[in-house]
C-alpha atoms as a PDB file:
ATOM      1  CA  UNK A   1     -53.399  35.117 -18.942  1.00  0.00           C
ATOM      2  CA  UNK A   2     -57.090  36.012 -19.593  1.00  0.00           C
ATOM      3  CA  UNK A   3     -59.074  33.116 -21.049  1.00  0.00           C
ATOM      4  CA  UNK A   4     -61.337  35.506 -22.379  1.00  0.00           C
ATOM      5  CA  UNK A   5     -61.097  36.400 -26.049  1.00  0.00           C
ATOM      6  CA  UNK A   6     -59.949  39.393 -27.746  1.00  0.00           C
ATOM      7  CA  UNK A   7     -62.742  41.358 -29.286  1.00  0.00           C
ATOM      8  CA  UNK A   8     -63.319  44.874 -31.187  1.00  0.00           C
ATOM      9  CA  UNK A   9     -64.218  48.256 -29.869  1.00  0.00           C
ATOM     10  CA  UNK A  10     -68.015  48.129 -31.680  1.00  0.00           C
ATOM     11  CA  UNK A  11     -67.324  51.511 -33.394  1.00  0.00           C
ATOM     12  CA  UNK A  12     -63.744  51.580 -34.566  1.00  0.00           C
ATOM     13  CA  UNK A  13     -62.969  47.994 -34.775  1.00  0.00           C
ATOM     14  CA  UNK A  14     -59.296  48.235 -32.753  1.00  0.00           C
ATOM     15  CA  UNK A  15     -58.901  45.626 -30.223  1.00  0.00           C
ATOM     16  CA  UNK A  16     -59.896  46.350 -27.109  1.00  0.00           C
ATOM     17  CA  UNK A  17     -58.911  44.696 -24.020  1.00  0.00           C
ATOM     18  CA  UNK A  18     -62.106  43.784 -21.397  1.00  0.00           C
ATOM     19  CA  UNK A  19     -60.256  43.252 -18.305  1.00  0.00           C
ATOM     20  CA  UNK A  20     -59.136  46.599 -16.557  1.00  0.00           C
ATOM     21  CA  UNK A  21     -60.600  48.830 -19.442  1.00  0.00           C
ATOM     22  CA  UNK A  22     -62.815  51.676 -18.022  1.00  0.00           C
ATOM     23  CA  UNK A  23     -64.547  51.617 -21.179  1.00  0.00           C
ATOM     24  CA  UNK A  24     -65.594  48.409 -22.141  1.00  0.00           C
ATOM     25  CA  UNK A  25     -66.725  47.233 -24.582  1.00  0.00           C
ATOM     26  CA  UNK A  26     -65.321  50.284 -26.019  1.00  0.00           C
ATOM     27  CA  UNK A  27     -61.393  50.951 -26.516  1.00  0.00           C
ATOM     28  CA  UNK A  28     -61.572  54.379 -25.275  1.00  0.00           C
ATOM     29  CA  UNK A  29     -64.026  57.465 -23.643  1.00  0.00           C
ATOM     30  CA  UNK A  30     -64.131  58.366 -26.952  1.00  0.00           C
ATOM     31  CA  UNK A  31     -65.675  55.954 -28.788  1.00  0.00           C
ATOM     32  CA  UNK A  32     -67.796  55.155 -25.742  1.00  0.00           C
ATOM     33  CA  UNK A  33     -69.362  58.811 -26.226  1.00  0.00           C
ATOM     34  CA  UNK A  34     -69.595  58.424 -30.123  1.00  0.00           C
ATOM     35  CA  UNK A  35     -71.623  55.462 -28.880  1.00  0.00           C
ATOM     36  CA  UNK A  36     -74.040  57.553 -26.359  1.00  0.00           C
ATOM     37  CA  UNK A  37     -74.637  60.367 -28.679  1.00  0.00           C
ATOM     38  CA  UNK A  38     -75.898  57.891 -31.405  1.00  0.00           C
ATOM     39  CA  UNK A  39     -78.633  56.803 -28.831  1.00  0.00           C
ATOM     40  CA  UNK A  40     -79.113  60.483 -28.029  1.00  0.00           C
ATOM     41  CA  UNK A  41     -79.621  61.381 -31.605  1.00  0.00           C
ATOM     42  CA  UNK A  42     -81.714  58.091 -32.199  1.00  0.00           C
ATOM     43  CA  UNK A  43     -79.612  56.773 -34.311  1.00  0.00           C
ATOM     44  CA  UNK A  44     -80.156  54.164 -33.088  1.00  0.00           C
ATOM     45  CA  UNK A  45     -83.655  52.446 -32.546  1.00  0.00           C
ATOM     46  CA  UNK A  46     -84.826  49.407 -30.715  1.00  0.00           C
ATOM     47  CA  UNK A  47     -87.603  47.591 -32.879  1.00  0.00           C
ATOM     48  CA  UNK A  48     -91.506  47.428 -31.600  1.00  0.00           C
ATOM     49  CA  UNK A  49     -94.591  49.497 -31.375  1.00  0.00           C
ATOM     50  CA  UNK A  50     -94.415  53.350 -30.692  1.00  0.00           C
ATOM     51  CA  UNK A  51     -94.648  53.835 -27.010  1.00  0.00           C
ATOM     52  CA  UNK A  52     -95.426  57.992 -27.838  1.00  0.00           C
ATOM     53  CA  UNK A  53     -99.394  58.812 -26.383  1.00  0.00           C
ATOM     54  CA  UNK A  54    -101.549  61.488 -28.980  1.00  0.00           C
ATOM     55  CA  UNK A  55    -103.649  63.693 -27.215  1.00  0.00           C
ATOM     56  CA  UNK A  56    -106.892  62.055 -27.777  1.00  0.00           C
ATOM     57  CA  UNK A  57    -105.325  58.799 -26.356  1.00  0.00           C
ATOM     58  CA  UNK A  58    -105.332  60.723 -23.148  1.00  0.00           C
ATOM     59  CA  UNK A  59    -108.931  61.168 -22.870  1.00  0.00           C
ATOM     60  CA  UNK A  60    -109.707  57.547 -23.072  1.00  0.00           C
ATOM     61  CA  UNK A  61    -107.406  55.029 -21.135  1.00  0.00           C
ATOM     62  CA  UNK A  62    -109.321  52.397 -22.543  1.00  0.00           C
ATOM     63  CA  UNK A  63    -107.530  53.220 -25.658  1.00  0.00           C
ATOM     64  CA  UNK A  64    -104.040  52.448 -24.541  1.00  0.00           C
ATOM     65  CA  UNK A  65    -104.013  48.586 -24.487  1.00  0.00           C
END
């Protein structure tokens, strides 16, 4: 037997075996692509600065740092 814990698919909360499961940490493809298209929709967010560049930041590099 595993020595691993069991833990929780991150969006429906079933268990979810690690071991042998294609989608890990997810309990199925389905929940893995509920998972993708809330980073494609920007649902999610990872906190820090704005990495987008305005046009007038493009003339001057010196701007960027």
């Amino acid at each position: 037997m595993s020595s691993r814990t069991p833990m929780n698919c991150p969006i429906c909360k079933t268990p979810a075996n690690w071991e042998g499961n294609h989608w890990r940490p997810f309990c199925s493809e389905r929940c893995q692509l509920i998972d993708l298209g809330a980073w494609a929709s920007e649902e999610y967010r990872v906190p820090g600065q704005s990495l987008l560049v305005t046009p007038s930041e493009l003339d001057d590099p010196e701007d960027l740092s």
